[in-house]
N, C-alpha and C. Protein backbone atom coordinates (compact mmCIF):
# COMPACT_ATOMS: atom_id res chain seq x y z
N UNK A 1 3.63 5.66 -10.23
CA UNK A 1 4.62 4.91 -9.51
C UNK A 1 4.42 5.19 -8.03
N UNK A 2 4.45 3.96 -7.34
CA UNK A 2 4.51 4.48 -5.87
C UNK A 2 5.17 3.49 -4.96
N UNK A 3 6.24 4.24 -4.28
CA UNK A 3 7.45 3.71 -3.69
C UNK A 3 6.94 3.27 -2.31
N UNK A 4 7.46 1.96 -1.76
CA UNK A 4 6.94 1.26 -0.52
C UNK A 4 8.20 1.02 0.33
N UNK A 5 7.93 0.62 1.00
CA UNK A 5 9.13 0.59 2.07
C UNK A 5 9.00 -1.03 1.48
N UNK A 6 9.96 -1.55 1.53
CA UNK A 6 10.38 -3.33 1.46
C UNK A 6 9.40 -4.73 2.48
N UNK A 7 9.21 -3.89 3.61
CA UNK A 7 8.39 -4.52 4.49
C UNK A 7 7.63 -3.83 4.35
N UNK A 8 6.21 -3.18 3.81
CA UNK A 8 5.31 -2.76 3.76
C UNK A 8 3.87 -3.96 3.08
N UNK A 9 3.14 -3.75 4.53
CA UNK A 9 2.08 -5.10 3.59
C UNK A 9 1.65 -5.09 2.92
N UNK A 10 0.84 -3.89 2.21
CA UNK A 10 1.00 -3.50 0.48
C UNK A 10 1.66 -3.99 -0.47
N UNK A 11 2.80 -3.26 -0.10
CA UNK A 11 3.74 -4.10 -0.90
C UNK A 11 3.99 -5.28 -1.40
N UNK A 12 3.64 -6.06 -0.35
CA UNK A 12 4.32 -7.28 0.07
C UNK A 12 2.80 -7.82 -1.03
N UNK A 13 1.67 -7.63 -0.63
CA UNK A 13 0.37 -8.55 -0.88
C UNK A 13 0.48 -8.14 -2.09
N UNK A 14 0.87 -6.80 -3.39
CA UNK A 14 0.63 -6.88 -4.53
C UNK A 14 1.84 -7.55 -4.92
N UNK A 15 3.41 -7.37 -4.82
CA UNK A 15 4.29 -8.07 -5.05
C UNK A 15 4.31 -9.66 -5.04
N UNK A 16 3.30 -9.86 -4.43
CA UNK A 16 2.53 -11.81 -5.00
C UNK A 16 1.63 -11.87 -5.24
N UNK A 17 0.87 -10.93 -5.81
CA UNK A 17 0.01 -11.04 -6.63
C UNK A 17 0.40 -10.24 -8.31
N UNK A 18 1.18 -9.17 -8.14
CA UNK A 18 1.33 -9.04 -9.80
C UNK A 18 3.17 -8.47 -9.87
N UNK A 19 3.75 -9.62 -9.77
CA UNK A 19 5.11 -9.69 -9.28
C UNK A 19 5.74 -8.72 -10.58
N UNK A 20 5.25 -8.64 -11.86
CA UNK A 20 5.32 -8.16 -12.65
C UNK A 20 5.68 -6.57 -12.60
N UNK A 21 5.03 -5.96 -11.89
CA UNK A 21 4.73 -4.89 -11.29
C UNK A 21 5.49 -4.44 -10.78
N UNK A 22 6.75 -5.11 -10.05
CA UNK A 22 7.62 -4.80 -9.30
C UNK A 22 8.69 -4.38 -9.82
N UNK A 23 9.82 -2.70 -9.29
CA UNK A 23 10.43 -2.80 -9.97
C UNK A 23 11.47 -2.75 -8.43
N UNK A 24 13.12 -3.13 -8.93
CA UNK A 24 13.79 -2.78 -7.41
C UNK A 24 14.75 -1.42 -7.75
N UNK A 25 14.69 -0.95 -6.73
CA UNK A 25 15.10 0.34 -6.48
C UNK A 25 16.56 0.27 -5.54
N UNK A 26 17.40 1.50 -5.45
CA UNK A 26 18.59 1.69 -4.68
C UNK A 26 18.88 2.94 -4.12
N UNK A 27 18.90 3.11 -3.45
CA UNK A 27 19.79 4.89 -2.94
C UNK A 27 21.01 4.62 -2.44
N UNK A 28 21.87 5.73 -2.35
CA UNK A 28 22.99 5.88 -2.32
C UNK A 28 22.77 6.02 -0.58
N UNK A 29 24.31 5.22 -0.49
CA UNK A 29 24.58 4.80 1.18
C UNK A 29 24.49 6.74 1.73
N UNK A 30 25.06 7.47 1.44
CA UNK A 30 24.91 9.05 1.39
C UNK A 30 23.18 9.28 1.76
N UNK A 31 22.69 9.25 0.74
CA UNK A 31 20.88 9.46 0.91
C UNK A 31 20.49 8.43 2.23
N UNK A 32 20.72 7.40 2.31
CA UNK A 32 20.25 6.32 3.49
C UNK A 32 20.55 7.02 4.90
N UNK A 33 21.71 7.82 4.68
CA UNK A 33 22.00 7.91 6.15
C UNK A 33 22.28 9.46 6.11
N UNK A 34 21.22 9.98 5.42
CA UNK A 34 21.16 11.64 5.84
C UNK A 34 21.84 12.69 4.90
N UNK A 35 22.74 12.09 5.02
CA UNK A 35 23.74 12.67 3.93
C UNK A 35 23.96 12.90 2.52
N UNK A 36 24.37 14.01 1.57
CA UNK A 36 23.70 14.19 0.50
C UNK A 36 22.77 14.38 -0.21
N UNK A 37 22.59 14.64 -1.89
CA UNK A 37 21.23 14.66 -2.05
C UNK A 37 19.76 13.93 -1.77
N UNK A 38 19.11 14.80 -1.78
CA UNK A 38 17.60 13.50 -1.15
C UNK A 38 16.71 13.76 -2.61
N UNK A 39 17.24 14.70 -3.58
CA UNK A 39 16.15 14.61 -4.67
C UNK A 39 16.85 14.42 -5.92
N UNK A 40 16.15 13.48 -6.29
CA UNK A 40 16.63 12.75 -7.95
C UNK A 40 15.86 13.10 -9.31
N UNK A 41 16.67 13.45 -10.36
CA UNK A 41 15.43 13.36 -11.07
C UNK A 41 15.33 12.26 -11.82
N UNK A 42 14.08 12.07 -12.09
CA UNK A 42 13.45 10.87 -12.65
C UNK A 42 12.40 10.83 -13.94
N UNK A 43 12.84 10.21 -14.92
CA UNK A 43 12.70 9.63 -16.06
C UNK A 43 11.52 8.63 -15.96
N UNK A 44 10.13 9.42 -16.68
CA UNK A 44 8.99 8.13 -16.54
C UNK A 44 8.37 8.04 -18.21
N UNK A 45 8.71 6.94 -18.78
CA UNK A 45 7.81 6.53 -20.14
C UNK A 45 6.19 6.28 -19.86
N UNK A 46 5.52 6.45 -20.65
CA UNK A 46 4.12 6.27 -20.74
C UNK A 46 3.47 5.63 -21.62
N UNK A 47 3.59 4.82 -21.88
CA UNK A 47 2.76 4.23 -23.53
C UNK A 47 1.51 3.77 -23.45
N UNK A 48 0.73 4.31 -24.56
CA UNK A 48 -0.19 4.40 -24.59
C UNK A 48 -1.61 4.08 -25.64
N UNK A 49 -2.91 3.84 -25.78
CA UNK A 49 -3.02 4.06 -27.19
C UNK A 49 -3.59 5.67 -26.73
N UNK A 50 -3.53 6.00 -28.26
CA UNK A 50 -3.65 7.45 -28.61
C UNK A 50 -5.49 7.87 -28.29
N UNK A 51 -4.91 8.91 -27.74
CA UNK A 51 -6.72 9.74 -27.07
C UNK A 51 -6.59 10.94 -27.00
N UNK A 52 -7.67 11.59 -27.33
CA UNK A 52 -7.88 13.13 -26.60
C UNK A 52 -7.87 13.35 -25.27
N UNK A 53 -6.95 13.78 -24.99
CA UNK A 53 -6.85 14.12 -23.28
C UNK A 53 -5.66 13.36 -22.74
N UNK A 54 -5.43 12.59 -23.22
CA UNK A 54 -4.34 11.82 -22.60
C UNK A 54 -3.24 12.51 -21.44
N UNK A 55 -2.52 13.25 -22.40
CA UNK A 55 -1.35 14.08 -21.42
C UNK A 55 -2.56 14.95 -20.22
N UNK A 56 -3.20 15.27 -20.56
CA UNK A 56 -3.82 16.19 -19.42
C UNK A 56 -4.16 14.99 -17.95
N UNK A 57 -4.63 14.08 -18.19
CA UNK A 57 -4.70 12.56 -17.34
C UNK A 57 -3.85 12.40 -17.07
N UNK A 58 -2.32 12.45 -17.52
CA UNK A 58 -1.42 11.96 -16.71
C UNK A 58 -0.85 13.15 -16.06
N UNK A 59 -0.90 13.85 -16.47
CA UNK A 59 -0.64 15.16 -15.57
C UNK A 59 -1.06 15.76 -14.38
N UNK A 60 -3.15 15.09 -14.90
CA UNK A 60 -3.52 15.17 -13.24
C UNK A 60 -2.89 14.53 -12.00
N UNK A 61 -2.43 13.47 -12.30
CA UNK A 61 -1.67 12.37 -11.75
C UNK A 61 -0.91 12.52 -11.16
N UNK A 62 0.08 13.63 -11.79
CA UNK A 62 1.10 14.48 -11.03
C UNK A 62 0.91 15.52 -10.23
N UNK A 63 0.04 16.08 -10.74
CA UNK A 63 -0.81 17.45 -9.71
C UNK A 63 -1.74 16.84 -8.64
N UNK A 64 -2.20 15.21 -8.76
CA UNK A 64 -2.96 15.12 -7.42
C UNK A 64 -1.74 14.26 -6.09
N UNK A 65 -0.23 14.04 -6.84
CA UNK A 65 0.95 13.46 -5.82
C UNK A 65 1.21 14.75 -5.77
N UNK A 66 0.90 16.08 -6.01
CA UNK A 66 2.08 17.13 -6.05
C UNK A 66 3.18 17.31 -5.78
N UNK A 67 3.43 16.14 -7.54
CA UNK A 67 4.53 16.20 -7.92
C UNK A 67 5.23 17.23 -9.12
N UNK A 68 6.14 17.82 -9.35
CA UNK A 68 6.32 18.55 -10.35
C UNK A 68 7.02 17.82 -11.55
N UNK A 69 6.16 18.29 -12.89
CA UNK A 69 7.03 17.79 -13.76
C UNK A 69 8.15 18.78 -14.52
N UNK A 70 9.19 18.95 -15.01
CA UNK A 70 10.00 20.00 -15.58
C UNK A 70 10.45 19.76 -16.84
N UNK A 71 9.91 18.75 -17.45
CA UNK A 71 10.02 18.03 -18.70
C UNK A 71 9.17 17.55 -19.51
N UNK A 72 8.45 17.53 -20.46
CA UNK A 72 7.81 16.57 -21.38
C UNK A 72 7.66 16.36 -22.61
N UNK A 73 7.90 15.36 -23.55
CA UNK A 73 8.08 14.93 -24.75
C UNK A 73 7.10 14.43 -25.37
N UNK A 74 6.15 14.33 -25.85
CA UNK A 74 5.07 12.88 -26.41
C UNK A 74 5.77 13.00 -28.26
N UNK A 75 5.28 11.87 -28.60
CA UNK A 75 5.40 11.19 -29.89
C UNK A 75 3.80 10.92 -30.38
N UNK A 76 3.17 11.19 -30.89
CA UNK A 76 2.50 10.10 -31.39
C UNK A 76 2.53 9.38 -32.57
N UNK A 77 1.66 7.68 -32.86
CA UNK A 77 2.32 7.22 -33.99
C UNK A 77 0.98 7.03 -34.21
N UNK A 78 1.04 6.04 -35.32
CA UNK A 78 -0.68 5.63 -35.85
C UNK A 78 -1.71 5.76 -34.69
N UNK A 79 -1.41 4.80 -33.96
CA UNK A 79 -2.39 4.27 -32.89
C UNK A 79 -1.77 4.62 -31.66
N UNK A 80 -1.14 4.90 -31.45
CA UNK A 80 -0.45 4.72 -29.99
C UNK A 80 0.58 6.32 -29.79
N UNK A 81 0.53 6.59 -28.32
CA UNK A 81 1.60 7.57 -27.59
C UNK A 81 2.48 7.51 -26.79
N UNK A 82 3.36 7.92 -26.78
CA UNK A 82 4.30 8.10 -26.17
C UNK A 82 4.80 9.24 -25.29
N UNK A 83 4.50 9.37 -23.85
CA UNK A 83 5.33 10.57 -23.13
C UNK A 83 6.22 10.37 -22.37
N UNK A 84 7.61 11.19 -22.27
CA UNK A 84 8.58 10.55 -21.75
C UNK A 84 8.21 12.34 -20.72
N UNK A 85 8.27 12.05 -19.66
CA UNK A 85 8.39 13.39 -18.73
C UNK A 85 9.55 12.79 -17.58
N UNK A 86 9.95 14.32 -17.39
CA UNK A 86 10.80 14.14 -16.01
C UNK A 86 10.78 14.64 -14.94
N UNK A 87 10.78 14.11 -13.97
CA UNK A 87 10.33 14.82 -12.66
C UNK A 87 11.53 14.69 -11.72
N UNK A 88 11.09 15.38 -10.17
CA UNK A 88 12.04 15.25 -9.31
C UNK A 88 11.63 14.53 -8.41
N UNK A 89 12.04 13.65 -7.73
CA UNK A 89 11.70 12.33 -6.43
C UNK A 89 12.60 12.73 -5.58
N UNK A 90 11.66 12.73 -4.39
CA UNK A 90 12.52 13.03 -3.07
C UNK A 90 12.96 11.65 -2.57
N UNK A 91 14.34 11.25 -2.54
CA UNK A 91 14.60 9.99 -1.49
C UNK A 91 14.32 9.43 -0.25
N UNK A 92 13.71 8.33 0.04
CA UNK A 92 13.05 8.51 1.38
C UNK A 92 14.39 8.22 2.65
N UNK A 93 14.07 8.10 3.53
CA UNK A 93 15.54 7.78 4.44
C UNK A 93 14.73 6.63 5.52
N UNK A 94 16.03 5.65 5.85
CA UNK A 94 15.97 4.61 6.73
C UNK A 94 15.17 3.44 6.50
N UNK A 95 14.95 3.60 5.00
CA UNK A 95 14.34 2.39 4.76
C UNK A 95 14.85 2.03 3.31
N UNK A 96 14.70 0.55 3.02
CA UNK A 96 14.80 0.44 1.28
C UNK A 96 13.52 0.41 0.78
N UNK A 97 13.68 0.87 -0.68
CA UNK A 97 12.27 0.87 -1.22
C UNK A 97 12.04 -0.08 -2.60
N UNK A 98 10.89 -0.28 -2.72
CA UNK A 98 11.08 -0.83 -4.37
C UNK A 98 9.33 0.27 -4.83
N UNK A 99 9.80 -0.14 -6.08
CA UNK A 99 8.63 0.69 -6.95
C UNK A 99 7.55 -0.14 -7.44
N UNK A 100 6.73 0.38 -7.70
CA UNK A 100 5.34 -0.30 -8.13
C UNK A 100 4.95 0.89 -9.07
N UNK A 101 4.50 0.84 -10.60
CA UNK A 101 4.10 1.03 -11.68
C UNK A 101 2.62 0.84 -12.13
């Protein structure tokens, strides 16, 4: 996931090209203007088909944003995985953001 500022041309050029992709986001008027918490935690699903290595790949993922994870669950079923991990996101300030997946 990686959070853009609203006017960001990134943003902007994949958001018409894989609009799909887009998710919209909110912070609290508190976080916008300094005030209150700035870190959330956050809930990310993963689905997948099933592989050796998998969780270790998405984990690099997190260790190359050094981000921390403090949570993780996987499932697997016939063919396919599932990891639900949770992490902490710092809120950004003075801007809105949306997410990209």
């Amino acid at each position: 996931m990686s959070i853009h500022r609203s006017d960001c041309a990134t943003f902007q050029r994949m958001a018409a090209r894989s609009p799909e992709l887009v998710l919209e986001t909110a912070w609290s008027a508190d976080v916008m203007s300094g005030r209150g918490l700035s870190v959330y935690p956050v809930d990310l699903a993963v689905e997948s088909n099933d592989r050796q290595g998998l969780l270790r790949d998405i984990s690099e993922v997190f260790a190359r944003e050094k981000m921390n994870v403090t949570g993780v669950k996987t499932r697997a079923g016939a063919t396919s995985r599932t990891c639900n991990l949770l992490s902490r996101c710092r809120a950004p300030r003075k801007f809105s953001v949306r997410a990209r997946y």
